[in-house]
Protein backbone atom coordinates (compact mmCIF):
# COMPACT_ATOMS: atom_id res chain seq x y z
CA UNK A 1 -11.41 27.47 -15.72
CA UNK A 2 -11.77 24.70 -13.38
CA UNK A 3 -9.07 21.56 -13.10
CA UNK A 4 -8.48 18.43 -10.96
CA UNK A 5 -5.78 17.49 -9.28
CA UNK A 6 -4.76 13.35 -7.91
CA UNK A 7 -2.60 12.68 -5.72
CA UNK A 8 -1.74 9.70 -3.35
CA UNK A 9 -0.56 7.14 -5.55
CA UNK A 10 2.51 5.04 -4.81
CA UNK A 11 4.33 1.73 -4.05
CA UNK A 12 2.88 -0.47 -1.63
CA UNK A 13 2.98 -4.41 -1.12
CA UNK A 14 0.09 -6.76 -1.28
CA UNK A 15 -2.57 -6.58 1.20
CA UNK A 16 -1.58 -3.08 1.98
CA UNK A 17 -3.24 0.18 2.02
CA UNK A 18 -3.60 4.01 0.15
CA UNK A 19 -5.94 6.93 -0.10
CA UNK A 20 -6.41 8.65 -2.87
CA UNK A 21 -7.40 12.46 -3.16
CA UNK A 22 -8.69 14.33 -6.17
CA UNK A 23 -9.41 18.22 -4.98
CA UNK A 24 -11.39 20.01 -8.07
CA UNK A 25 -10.43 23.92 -7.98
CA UNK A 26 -11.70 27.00 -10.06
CA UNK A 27 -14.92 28.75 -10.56
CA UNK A 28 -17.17 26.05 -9.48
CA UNK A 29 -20.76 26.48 -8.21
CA UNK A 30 -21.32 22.58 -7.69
CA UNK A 31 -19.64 19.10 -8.94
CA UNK A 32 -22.05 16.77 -9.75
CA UNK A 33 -21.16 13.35 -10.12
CA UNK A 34 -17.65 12.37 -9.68
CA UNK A 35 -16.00 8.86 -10.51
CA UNK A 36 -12.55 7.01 -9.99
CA UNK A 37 -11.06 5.39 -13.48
CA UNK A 38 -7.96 3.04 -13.66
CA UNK A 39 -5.93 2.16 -16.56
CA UNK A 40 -3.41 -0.43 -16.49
CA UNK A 41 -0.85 -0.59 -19.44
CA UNK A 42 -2.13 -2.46 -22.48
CA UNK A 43 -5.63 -2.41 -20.86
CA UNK A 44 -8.54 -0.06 -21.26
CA UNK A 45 -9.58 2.84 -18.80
CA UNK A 46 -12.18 1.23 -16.44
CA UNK A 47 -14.57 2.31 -13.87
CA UNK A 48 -13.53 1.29 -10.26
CA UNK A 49 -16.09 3.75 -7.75
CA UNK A 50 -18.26 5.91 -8.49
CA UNK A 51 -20.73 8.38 -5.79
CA UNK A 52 -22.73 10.74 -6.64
CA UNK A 53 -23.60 14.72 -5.56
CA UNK A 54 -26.45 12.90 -3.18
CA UNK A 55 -24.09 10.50 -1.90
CA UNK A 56 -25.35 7.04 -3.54
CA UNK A 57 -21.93 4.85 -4.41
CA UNK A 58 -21.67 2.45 -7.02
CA UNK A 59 -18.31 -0.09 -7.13
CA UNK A 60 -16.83 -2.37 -10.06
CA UNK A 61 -17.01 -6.10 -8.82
CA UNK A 62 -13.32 -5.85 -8.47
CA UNK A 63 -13.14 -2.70 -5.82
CA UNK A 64 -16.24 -4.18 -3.66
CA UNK A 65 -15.32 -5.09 0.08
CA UNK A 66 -12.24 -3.56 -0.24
CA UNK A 67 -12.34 -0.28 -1.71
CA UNK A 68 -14.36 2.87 -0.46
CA UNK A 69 -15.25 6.12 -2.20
CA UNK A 70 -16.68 9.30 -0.83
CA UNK A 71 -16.19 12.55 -1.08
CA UNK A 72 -15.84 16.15 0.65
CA UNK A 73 -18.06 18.81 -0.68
CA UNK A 74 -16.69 21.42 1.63
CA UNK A 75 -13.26 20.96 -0.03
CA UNK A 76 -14.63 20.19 -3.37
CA UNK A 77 -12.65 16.84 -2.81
CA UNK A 78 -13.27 13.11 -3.61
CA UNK A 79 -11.24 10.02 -2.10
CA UNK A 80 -10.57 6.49 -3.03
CA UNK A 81 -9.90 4.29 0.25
CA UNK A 82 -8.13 1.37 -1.06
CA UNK A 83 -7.58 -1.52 1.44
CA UNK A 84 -6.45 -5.27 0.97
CA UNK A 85 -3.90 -4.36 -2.33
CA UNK A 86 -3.90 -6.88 -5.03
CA UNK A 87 -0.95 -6.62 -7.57
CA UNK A 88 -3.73 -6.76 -10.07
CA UNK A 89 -5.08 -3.11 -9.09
CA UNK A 90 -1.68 -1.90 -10.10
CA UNK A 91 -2.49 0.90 -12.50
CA UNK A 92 -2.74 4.74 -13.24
CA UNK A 93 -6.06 5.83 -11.23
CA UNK A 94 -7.71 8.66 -12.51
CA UNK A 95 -10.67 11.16 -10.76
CA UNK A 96 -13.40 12.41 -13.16
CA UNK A 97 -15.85 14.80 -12.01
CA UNK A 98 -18.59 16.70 -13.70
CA UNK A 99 -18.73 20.15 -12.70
CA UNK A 100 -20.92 23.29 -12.58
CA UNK A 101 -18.90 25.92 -13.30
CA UNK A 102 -19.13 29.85 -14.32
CA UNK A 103 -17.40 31.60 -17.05
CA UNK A 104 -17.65 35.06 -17.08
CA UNK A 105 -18.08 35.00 -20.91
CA UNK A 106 -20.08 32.05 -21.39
CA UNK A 107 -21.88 31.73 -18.16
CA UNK A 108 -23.24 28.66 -16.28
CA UNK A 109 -21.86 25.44 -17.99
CA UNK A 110 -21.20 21.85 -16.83
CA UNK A 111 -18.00 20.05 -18.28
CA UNK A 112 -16.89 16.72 -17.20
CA UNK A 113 -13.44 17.16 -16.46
CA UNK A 114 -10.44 14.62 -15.76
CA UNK A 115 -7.32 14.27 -13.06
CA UNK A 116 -3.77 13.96 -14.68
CA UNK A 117 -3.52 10.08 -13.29
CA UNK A 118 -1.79 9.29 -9.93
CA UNK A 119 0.18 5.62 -10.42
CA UNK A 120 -0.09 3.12 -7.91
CA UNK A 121 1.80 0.29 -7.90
CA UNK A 122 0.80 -3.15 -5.57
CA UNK A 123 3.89 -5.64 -5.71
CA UNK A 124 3.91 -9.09 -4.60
């Protein structure tokens, strides 16, 4: 089974910095397109970055200029570079990825698959 895992949320102040991580693990033979989500509370889940398995990058209007995505094939990794910290990005950031995987009863199969949620907090 494969999973992903976020990490690098936390507490910063405005006009600050983080990096986010999400490492995908398991029997994977390739990860496809893979995507950072936020959700702040009361609000629905949105799309901040996007990149896909070629590389191309696609940002909300909100996350353009200051945020970056990329990501790490060797490690099976994607990050979220998050500069200039508004309190307004204050919210649980999530990593999606869909994934090639193998299953030694079902074979080849492609699943998207989600992070648990890594909080970060911007105060002002």
């Amino acid at each position: 089974q494969v999973q992903l895992v976020d990490s690098g949320g936390g507490l910063v102040q405005a006009g600050g910095s983080l990096r986010l991580s999400c490492t995908a693990s398991g029997s994977i033979v390739g990860i496809n397109d893979m995507g950072w989500y936020r959700q702040a509370p009361g609000k629905q889940r949105e799309l901040v970055a996007g990149i896909t398995s070629g590389g191309s990058t696609d940002y909300a209007d909100s996350a353009k200029g200051r945020f970056t995505i990329s990501r790490d094939d060797a490690k099976n990794t994607v990050y979220l570079q998050m500069n200039s910290l508004k309190p307004e990005d204050t919210a649980v950031y999530y990593c999606k990825a869909e994934i090639k995987y193998y299953s030694s009863s079902l074979g080849y199969r492609t699943s998207h698959y989600w992070g648990q949620g890594t909080q970060v907090t911007v105060s002002s």
